[in-house]
N, C-alpha and C. Protein backbone atom coordinates (compact mmCIF):
# COMPACT_ATOMS: atom_id res chain seq x y z
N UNK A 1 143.09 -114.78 -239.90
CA UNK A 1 144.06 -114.00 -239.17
C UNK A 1 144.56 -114.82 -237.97
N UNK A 2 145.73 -114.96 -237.60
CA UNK A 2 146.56 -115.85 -236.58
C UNK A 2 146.19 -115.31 -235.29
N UNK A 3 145.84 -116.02 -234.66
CA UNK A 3 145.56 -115.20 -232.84
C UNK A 3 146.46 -116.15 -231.76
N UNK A 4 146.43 -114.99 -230.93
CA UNK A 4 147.61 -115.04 -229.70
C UNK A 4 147.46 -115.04 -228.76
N UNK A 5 147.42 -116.03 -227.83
CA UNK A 5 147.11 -115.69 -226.46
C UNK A 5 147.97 -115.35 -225.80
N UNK A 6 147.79 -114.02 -224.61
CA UNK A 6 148.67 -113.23 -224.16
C UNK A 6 148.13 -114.16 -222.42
N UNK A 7 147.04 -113.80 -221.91
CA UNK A 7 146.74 -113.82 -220.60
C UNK A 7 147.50 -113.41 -219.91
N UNK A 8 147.92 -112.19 -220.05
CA UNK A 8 148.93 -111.32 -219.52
C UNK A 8 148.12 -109.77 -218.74
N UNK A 9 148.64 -109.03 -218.01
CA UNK A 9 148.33 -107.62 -217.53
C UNK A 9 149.34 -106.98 -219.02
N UNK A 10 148.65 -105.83 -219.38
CA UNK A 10 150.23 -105.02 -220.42
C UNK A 10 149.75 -103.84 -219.73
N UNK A 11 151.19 -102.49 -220.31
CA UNK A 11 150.71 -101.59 -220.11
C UNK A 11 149.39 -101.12 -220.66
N UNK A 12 149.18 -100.09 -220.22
CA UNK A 12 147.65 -99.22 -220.35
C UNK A 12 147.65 -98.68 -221.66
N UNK A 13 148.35 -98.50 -222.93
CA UNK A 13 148.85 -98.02 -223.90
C UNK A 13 148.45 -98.93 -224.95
N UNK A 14 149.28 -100.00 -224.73
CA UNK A 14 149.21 -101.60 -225.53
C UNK A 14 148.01 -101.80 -226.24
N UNK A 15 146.73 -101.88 -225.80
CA UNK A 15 145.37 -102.36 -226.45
C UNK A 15 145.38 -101.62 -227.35
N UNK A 16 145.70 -99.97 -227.12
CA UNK A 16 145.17 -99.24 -228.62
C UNK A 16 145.93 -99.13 -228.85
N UNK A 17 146.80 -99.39 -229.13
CA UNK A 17 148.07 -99.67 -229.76
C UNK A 17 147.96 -100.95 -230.89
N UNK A 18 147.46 -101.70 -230.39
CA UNK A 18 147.11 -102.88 -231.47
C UNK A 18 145.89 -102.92 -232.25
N UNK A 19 145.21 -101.68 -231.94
CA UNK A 19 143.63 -101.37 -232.35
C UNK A 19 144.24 -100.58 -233.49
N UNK A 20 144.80 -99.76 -233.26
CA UNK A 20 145.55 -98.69 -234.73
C UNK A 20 146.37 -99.61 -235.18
N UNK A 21 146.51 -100.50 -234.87
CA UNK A 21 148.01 -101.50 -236.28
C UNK A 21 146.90 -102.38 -236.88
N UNK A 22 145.74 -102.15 -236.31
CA UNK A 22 144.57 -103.23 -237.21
C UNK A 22 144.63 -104.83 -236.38
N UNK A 23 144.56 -104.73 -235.33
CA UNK A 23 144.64 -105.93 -234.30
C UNK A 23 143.22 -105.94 -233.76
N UNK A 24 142.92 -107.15 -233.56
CA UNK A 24 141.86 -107.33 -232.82
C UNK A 24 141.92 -107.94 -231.42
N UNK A 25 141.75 -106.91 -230.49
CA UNK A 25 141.90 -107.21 -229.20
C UNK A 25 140.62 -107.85 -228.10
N UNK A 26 140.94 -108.74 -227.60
CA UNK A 26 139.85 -109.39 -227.09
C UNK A 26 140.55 -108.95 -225.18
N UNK A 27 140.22 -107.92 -224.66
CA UNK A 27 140.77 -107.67 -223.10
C UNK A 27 139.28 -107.68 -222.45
N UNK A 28 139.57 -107.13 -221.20
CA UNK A 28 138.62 -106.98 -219.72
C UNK A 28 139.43 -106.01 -219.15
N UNK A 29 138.94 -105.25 -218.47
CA UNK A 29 139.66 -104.72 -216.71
C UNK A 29 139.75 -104.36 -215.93
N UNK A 30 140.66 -105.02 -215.27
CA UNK A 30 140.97 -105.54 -213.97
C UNK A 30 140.65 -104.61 -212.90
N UNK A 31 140.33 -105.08 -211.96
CA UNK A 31 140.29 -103.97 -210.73
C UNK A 31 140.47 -104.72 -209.08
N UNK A 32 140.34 -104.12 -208.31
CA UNK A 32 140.47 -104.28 -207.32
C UNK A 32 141.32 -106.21 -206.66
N UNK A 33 141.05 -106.64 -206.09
CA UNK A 33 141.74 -107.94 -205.96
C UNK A 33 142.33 -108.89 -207.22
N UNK A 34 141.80 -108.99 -208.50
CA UNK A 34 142.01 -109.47 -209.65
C UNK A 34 143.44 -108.47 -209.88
N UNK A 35 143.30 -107.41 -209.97
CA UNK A 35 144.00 -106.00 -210.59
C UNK A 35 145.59 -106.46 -209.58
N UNK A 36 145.50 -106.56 -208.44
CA UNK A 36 146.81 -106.63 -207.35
C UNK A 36 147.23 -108.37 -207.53
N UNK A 37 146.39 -109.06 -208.17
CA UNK A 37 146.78 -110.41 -208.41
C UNK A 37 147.39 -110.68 -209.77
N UNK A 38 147.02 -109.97 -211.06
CA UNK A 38 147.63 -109.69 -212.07
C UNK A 38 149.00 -108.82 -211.95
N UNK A 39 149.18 -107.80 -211.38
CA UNK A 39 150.42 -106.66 -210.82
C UNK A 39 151.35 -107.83 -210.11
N UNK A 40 151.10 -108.57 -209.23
CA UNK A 40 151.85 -109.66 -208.56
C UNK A 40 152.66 -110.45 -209.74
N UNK A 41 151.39 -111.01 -210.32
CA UNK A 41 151.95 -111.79 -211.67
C UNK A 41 152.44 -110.99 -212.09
N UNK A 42 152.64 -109.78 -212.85
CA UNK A 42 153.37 -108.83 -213.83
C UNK A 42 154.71 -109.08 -213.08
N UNK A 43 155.19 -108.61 -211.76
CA UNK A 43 156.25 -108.16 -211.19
C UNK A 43 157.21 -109.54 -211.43
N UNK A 44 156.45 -110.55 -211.00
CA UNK A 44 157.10 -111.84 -211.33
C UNK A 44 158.03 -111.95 -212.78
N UNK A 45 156.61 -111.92 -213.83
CA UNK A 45 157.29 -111.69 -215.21
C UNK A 45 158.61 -110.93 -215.33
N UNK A 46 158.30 -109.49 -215.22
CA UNK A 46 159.02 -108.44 -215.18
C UNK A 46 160.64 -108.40 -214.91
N UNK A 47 160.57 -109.42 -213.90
CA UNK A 47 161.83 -109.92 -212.64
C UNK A 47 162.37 -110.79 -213.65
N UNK A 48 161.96 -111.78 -214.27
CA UNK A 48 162.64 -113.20 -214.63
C UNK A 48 163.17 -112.63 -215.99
N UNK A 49 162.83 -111.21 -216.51
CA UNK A 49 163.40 -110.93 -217.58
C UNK A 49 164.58 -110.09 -217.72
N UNK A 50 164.96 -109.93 -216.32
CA UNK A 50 166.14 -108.75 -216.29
C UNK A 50 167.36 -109.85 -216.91
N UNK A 51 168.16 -109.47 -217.38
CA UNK A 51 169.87 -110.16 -218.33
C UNK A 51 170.48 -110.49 -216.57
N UNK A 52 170.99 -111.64 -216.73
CA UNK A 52 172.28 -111.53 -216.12
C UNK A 52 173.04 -111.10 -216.27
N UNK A 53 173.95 -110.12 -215.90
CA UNK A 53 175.02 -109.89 -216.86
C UNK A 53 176.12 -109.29 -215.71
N UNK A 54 177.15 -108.61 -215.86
CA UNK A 54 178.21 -108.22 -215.33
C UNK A 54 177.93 -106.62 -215.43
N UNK A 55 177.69 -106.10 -216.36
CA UNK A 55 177.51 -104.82 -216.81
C UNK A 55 175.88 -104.06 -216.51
N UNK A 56 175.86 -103.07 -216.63
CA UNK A 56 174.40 -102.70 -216.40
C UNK A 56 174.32 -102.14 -217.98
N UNK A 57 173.83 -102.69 -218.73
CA UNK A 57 173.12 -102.32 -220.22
C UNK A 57 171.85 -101.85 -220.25
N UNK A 58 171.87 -101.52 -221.57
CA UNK A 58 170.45 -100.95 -221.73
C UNK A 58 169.21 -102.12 -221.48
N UNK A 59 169.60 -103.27 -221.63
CA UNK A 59 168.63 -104.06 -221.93
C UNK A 59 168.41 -104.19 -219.91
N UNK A 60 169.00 -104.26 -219.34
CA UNK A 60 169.19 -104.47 -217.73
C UNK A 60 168.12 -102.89 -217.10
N UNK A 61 168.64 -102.17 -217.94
CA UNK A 61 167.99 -101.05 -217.53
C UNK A 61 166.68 -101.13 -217.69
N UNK A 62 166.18 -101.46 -218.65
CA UNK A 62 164.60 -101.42 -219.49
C UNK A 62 163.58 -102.34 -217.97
N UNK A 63 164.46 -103.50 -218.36
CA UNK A 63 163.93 -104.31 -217.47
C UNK A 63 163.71 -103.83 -215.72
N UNK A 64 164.62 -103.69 -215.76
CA UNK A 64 164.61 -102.48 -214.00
C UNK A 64 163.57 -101.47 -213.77
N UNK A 65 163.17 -100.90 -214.83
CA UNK A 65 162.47 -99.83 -215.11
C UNK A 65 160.96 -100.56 -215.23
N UNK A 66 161.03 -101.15 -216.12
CA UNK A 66 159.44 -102.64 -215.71
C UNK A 66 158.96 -102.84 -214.66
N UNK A 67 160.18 -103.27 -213.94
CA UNK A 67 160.24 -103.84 -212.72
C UNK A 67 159.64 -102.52 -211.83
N UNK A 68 160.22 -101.81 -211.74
CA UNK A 68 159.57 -100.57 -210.72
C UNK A 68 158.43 -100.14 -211.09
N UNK A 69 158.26 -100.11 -212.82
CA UNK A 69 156.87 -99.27 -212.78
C UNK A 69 155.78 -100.78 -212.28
N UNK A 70 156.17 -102.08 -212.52
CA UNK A 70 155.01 -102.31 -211.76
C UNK A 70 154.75 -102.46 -210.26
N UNK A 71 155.93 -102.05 -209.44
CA UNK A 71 156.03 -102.13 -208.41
C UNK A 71 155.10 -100.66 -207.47
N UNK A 72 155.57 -99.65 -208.65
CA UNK A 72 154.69 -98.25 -208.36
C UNK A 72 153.43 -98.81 -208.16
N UNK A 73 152.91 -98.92 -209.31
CA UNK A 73 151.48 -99.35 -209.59
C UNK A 73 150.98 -100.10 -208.57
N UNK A 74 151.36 -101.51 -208.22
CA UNK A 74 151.16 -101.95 -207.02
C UNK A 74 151.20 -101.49 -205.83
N UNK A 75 152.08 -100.65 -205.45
CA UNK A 75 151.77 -99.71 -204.12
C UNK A 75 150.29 -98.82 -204.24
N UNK A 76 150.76 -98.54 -205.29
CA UNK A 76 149.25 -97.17 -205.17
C UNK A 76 148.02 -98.08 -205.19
N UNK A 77 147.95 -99.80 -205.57
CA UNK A 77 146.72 -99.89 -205.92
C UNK A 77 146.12 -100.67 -203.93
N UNK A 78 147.31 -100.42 -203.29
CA UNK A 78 147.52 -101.19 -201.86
C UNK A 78 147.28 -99.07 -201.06
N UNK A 79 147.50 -98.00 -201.60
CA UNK A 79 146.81 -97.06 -201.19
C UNK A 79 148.33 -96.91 -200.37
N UNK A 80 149.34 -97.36 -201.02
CA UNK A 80 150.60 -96.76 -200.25
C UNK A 80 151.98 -95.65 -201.09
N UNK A 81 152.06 -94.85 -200.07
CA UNK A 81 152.97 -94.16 -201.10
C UNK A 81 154.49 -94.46 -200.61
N UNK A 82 155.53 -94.03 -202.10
CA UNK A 82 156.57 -94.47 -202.01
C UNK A 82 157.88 -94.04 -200.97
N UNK A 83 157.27 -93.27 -199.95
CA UNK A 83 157.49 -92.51 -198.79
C UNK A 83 156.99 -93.68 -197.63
N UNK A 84 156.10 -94.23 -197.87
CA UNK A 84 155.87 -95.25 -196.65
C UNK A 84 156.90 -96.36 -196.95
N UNK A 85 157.05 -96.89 -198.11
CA UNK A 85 157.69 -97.93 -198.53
C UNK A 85 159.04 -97.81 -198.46
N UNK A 86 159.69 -96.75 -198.70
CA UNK A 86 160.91 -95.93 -198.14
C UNK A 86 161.41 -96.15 -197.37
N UNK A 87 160.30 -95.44 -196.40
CA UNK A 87 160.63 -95.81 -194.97
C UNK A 87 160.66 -97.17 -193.85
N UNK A 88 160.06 -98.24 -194.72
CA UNK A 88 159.79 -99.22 -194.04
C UNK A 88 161.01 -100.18 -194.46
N UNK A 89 161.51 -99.67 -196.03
CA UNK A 89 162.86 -100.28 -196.15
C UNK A 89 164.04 -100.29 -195.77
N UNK A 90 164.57 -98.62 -195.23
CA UNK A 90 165.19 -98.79 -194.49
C UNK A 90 165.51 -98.71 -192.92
N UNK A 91 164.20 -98.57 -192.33
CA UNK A 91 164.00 -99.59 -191.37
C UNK A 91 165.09 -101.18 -191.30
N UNK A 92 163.87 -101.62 -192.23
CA UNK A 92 164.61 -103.17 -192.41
C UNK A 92 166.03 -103.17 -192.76
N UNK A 93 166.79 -102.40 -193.84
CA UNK A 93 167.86 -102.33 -193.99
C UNK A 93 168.69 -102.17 -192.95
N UNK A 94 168.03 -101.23 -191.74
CA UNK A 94 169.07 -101.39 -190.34
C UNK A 94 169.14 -102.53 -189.44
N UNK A 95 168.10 -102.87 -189.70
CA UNK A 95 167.60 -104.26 -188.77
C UNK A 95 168.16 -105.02 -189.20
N UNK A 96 168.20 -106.15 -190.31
CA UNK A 96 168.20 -106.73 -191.41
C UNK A 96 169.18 -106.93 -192.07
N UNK A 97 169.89 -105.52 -192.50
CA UNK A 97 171.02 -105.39 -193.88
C UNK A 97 170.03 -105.62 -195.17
N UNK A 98 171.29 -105.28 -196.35
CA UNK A 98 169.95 -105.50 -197.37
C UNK A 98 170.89 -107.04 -198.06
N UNK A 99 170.52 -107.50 -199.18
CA UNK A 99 171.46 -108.32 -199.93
C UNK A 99 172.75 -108.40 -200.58
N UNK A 100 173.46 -107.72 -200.90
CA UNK A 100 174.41 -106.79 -201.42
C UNK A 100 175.58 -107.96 -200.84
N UNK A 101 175.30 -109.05 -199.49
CA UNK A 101 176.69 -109.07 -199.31
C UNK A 101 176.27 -110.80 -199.83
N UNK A 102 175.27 -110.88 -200.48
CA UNK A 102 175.44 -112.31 -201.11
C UNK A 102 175.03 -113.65 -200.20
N UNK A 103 174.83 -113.62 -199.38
CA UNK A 103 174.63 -114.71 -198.43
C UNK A 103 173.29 -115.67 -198.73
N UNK A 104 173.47 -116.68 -199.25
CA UNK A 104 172.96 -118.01 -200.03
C UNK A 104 172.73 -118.69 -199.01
N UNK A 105 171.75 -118.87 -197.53
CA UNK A 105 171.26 -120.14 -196.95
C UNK A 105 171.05 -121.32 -197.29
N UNK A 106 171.85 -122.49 -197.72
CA UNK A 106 171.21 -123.48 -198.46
C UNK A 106 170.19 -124.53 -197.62
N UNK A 107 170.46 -124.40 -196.05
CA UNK A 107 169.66 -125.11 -194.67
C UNK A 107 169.90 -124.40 -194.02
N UNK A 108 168.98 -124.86 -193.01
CA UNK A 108 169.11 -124.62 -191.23
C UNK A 108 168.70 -125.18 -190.25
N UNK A 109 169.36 -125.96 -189.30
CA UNK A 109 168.83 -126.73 -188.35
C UNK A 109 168.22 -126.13 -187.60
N UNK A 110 167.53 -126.25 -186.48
CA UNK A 110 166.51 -125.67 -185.99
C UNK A 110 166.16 -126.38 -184.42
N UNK A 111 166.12 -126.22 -183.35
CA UNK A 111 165.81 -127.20 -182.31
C UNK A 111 163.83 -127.09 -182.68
N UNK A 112 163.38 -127.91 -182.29
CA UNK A 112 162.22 -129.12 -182.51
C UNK A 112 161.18 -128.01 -181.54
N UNK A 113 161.21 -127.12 -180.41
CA UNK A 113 160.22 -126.17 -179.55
C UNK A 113 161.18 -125.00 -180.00
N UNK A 114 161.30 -124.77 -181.12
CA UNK A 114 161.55 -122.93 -181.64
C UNK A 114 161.01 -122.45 -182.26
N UNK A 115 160.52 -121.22 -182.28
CA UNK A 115 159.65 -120.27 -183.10
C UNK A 115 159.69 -120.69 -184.37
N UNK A 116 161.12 -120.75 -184.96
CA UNK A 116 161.22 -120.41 -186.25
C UNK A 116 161.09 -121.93 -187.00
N UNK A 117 161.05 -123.20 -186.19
CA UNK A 117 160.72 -123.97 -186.68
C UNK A 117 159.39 -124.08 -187.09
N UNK A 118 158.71 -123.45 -186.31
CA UNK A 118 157.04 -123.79 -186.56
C UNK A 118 156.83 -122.86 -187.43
N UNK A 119 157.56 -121.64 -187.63
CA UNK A 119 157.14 -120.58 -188.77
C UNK A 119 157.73 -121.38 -189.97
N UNK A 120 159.04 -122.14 -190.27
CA UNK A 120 159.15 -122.77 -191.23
C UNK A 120 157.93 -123.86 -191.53
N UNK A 121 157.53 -125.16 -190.60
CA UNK A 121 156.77 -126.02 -191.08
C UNK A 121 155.60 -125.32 -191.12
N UNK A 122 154.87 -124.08 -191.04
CA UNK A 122 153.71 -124.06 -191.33
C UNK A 122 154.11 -122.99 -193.12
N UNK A 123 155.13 -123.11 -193.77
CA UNK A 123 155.16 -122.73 -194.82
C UNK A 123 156.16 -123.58 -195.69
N UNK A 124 155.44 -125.07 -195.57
CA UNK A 124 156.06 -126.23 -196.45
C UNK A 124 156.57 -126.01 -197.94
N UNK A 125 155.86 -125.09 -198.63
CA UNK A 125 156.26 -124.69 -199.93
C UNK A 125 157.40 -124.11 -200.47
N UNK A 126 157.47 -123.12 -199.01
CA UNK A 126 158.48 -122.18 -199.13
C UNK A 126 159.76 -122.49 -198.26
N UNK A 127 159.62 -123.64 -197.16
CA UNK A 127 160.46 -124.01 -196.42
C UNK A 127 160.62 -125.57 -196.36
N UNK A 128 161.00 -126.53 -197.29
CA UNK A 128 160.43 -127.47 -197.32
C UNK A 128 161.27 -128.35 -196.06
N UNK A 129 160.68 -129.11 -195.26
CA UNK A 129 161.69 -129.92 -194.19
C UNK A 129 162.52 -130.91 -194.63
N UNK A 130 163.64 -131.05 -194.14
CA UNK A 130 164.34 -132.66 -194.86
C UNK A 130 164.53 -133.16 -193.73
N UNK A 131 163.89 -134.55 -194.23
CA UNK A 131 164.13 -135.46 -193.50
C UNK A 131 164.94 -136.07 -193.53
C-alpha cells in the first residue's frame, strides 16, 4: 500500500475519515505549545493557498474560511475571545489604518540613535540592513 507523508495539523474530522475509506493513519495530538506551533504553521499554509484573483470565487472563499477557522482555533487555544481581538483591531485600525490603501515599503532610511533603527537591527531576518 503507497504511504504519504502529510506532517501537517488537519481538521479534527480527517483521521476518521481515512480510517472508514480503509486508510491507515499513523497521527499524535497536539496540545498545548506544539498545538499553537502547528495552528501557526496551519495559518501559514492556509494563507499561501488563497487564488489571486480579481473576483471573489468560490475557491477564494473556501480558502478565507480556512484561513479564519484556523485563526478561531488559535485564539481560543491563546484563551482569547473574538471580542478581545475585535477590539484590539480596531483600535489599531484607528491608530494605524488597515491595508486596503496598498502601501508597499520597499526601504527606509533611518538616522543611526533612533528607536526604530535598533528595533529594525535587532530583527535582521525580518528587517534586513543594506549596506
Amino acid at each position: 500500500m503507497p504511504r504519504f507523508r502529510y506532517d501537517k495539523l488537519v481538521r479534527d474530522n480527517i483521521p476518521g475519515w481515512h480510517v472508514v475509506e480503509g486508510h491507515t493513519v499513523h497521527a499524535r495530538t497536539l496540545q498545548g505549545v506544539d498545538l499553537k506551533h502547528a495552528l501557526i504553521q496551519k495559518l501559514h499554509e492556509e494563507a499561501d493557498e488563497i487564488p489571486i484573483s480579481d473576483v471573489a470565487s468560490d475557491a477564494v472563499t473556501e480558502e478565507l474560511a480556512d484561513v479564519y477557522q484556523v485563526f478561531c482555533d488559535l485564539a481560543e487555544t491563546y484563551g482569547l475571545s473574538m471580542e478581545q481581538i475585535e477590539a484590539v483591531r480596531r483600535t489599531k485600525l484607528y491608530k494605524k489604518g488597515g491595508f486596503l490603501g496598498g502601501h508597499y515599503v520597499e526601504e527606509i532610511a533611518m538616522p543611526t540613535e533612533d528607536t526604530w533603527t535598533e528595533y529594525c537591527r535587532n530583527s535582521p531576518g525580518k528587517y534586513p540592513e543594506i549596506k
